[in-house]
N, C-alpha and C. Protein backbone atom coordinates (compact mmCIF):
# COMPACT_ATOMS: atom_id res chain seq x y z
N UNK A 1 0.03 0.27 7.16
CA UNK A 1 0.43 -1.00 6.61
C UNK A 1 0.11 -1.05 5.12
N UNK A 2 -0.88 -0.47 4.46
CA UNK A 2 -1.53 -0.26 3.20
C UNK A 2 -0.39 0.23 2.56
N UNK A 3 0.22 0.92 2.78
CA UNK A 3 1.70 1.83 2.11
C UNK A 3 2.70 1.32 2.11
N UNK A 4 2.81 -0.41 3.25
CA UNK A 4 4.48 -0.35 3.24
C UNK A 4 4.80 -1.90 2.28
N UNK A 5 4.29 -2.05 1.16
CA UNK A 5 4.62 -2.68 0.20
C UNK A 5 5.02 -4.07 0.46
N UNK A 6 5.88 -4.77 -0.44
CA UNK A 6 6.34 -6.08 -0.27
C UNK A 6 7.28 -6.23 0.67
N UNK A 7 7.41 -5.49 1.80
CA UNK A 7 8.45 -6.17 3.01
C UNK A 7 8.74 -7.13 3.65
N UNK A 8 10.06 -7.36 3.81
CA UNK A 8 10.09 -8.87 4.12
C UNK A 8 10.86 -8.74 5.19
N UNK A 9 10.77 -8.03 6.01
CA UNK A 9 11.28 -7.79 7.22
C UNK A 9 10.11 -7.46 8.66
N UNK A 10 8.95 -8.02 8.12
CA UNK A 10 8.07 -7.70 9.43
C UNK A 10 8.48 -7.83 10.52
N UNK A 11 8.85 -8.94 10.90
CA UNK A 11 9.24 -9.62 11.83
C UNK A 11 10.01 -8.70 12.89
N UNK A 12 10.73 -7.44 12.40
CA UNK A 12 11.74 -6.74 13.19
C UNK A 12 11.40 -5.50 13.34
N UNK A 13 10.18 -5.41 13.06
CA UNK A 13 9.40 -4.20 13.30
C UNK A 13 8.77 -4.04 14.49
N UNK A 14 8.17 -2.53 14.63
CA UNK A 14 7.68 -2.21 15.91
C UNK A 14 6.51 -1.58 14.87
N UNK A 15 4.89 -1.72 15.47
CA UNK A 15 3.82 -0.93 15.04
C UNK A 15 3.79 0.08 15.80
N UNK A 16 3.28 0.91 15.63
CA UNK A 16 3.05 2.22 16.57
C UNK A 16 2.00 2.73 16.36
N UNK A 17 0.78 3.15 17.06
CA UNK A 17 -0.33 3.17 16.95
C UNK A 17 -0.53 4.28 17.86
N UNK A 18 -1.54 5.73 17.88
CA UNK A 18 -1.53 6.46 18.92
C UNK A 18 -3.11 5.72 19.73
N UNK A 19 -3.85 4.76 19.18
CA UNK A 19 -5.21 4.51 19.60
C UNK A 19 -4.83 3.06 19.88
N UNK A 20 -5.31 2.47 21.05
CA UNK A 20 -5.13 0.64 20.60
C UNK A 20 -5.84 0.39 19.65
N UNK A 21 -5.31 -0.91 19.06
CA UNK A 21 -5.57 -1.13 17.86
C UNK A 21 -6.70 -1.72 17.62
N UNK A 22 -7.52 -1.72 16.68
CA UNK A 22 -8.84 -2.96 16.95
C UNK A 22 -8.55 -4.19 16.01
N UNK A 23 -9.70 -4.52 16.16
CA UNK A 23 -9.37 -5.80 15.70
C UNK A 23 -8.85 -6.40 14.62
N UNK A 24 -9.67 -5.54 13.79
CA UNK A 24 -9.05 -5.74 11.70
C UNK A 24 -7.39 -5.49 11.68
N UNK A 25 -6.95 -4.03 12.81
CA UNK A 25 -5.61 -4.00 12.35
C UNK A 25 -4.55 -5.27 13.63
N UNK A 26 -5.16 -5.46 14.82
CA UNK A 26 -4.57 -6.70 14.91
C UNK A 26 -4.51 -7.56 14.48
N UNK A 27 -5.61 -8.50 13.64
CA UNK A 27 -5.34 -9.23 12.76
C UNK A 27 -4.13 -9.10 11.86
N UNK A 28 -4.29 -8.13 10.89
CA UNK A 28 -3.00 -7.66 10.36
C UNK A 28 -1.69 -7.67 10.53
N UNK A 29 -1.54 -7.52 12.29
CA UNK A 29 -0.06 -6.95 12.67
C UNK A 29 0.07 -8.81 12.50
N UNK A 30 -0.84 -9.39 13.32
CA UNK A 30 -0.61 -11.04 13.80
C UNK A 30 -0.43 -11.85 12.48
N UNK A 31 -1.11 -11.44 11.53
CA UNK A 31 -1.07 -11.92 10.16
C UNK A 31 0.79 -11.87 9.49
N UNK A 32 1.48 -10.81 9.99
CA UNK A 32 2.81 -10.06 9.73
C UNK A 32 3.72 -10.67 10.38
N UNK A 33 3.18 -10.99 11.24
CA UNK A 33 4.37 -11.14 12.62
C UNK A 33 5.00 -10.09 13.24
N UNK A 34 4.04 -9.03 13.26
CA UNK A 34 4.87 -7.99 13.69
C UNK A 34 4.79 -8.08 15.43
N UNK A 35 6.41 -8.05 15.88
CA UNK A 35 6.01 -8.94 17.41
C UNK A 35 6.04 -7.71 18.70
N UNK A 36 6.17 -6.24 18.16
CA UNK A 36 5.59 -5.12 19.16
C UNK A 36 4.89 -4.14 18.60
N UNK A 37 4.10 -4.29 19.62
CA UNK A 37 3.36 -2.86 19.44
C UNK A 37 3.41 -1.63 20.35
N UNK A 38 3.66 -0.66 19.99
CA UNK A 38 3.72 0.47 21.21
C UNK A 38 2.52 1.33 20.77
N UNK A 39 1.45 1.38 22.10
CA UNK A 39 0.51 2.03 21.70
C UNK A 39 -0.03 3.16 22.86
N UNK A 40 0.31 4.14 22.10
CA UNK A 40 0.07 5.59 22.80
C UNK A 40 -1.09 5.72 23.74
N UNK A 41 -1.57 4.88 23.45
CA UNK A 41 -3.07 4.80 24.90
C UNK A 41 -4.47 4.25 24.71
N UNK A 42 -4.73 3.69 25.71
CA UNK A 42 -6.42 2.64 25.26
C UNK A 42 -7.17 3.26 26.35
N UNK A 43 -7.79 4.11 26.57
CA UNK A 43 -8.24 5.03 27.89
C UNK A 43 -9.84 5.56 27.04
N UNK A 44 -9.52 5.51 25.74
CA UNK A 44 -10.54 6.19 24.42
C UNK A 44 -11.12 5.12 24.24
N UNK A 45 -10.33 3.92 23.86
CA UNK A 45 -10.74 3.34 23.25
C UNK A 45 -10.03 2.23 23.85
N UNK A 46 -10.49 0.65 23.93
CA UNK A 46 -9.58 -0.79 24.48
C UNK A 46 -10.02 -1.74 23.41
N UNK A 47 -8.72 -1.68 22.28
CA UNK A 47 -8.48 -2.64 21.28
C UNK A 47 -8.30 -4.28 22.09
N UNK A 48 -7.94 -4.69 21.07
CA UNK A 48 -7.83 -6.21 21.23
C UNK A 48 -6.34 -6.66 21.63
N UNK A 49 -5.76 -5.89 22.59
CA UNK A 49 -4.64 -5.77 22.42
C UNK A 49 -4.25 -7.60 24.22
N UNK A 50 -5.17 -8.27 24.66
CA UNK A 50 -5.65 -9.19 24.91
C UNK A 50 -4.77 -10.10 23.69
N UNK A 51 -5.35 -10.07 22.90
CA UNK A 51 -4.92 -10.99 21.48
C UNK A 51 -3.66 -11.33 21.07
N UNK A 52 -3.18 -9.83 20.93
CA UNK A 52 -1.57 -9.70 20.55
C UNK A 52 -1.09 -10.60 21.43
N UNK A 53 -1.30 -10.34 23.04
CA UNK A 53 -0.93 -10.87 24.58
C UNK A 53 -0.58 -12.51 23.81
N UNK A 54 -1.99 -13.03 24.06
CA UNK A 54 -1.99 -14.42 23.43
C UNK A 54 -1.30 -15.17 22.71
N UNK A 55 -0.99 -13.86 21.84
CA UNK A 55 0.04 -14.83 20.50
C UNK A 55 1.39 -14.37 20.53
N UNK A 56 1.86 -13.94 22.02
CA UNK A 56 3.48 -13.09 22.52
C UNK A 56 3.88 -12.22 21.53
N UNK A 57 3.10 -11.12 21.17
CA UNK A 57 2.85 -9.83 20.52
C UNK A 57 3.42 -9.62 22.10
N UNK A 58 4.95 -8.28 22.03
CA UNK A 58 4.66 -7.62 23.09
C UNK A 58 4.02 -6.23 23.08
N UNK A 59 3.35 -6.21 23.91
CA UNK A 59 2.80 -4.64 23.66
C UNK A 59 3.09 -3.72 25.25
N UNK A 60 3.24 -2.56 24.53
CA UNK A 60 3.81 -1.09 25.42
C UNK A 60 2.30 0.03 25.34
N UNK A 61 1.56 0.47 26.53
CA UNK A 61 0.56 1.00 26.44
C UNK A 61 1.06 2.34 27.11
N UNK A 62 1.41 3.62 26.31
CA UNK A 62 1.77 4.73 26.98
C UNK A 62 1.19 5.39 28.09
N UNK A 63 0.14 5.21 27.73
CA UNK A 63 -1.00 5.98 28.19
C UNK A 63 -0.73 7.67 28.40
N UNK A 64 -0.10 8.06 27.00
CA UNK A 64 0.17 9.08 27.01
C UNK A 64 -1.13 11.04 26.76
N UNK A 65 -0.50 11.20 27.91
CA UNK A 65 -1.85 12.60 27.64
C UNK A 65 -2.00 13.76 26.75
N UNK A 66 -1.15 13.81 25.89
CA UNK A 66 -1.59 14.44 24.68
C UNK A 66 -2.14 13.54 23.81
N UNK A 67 -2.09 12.16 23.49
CA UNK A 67 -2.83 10.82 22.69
C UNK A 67 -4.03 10.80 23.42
N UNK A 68 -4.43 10.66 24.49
CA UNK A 68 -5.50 10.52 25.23
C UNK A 68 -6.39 12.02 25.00
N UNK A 69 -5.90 13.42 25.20
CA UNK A 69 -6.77 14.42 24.88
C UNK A 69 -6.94 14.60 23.43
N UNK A 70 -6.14 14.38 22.38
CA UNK A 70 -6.54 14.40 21.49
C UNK A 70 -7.46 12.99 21.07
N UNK A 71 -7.81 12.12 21.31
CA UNK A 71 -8.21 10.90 20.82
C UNK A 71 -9.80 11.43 21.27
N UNK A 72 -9.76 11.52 22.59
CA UNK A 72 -10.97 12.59 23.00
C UNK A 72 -11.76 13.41 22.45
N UNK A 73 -10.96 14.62 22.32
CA UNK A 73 -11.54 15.24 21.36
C UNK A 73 -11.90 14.68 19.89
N UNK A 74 -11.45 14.62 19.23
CA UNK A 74 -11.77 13.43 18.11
C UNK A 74 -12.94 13.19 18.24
N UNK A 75 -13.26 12.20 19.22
CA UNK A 75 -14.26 11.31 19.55
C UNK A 75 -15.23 12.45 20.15
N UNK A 76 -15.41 13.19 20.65
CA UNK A 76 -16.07 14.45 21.19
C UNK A 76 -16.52 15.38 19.72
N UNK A 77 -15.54 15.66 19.02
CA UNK A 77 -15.94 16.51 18.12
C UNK A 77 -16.44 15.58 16.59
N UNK A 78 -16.33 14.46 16.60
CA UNK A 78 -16.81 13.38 15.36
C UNK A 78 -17.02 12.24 15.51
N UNK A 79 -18.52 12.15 16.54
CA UNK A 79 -18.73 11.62 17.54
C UNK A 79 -18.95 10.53 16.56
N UNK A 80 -20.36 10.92 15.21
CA UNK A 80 -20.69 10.17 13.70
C UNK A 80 -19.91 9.45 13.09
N UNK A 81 -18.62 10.22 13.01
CA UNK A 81 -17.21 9.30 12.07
C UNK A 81 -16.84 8.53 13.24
N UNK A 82 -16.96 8.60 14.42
CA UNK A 82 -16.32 7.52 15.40
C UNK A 82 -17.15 5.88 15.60
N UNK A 83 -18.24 6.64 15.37
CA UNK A 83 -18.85 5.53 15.86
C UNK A 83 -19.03 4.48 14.79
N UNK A 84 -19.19 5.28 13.80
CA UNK A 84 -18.85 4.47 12.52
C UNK A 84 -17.91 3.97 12.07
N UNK A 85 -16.59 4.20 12.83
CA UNK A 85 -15.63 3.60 12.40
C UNK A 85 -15.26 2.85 13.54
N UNK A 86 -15.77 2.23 14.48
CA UNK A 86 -15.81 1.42 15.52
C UNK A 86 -16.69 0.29 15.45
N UNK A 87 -17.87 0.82 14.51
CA UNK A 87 -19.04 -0.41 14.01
C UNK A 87 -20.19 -0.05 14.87
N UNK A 88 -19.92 1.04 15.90
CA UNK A 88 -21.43 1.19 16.65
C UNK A 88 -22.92 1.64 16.04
């Protein structure tokens, strides 16, 4: 979202996310109006994706297994950068 400039077309967008999203970037999407999200899998990790629900954000949860083994590993091999970037 940092990259995609003055757009004025949120509204007709789809986010795509391979991790559910947390909270700072739901805020964001909800802040946008961006009204789907398709998200490659919450099995690693379970964003706030509850929230989106709330505010008829639709959301698509793949639960796809190359997103899920790699998200894993990730989290397995940078366990430090994970946790830190989760707030633990």
């Amino acid at each position: 979202m940092r990259n995609a400039g003055r757009r004025r077309d949120w509204s007709q967008l789809t986010l795509v996310s391979t991790l559910s999203p947390c909270v700072m970037c739901t805020g964001t999407a909800l802040l946008y109006r961006i009204p789907r999200i398709l998200v490659g899998e919450n099995q690693n990790f379970m964003g706030a994706e509850n929230l989106f629900r709330q505010h008829g954000v639709g959301v698509t949860v793949l639960q796809d297994s190359n997103c899920i083994q790699m998200m894993g590993d990730f989290i397995r091999d940078h366990e430090d950068l994970w946790n830190e970037d989760i707030g633990r």
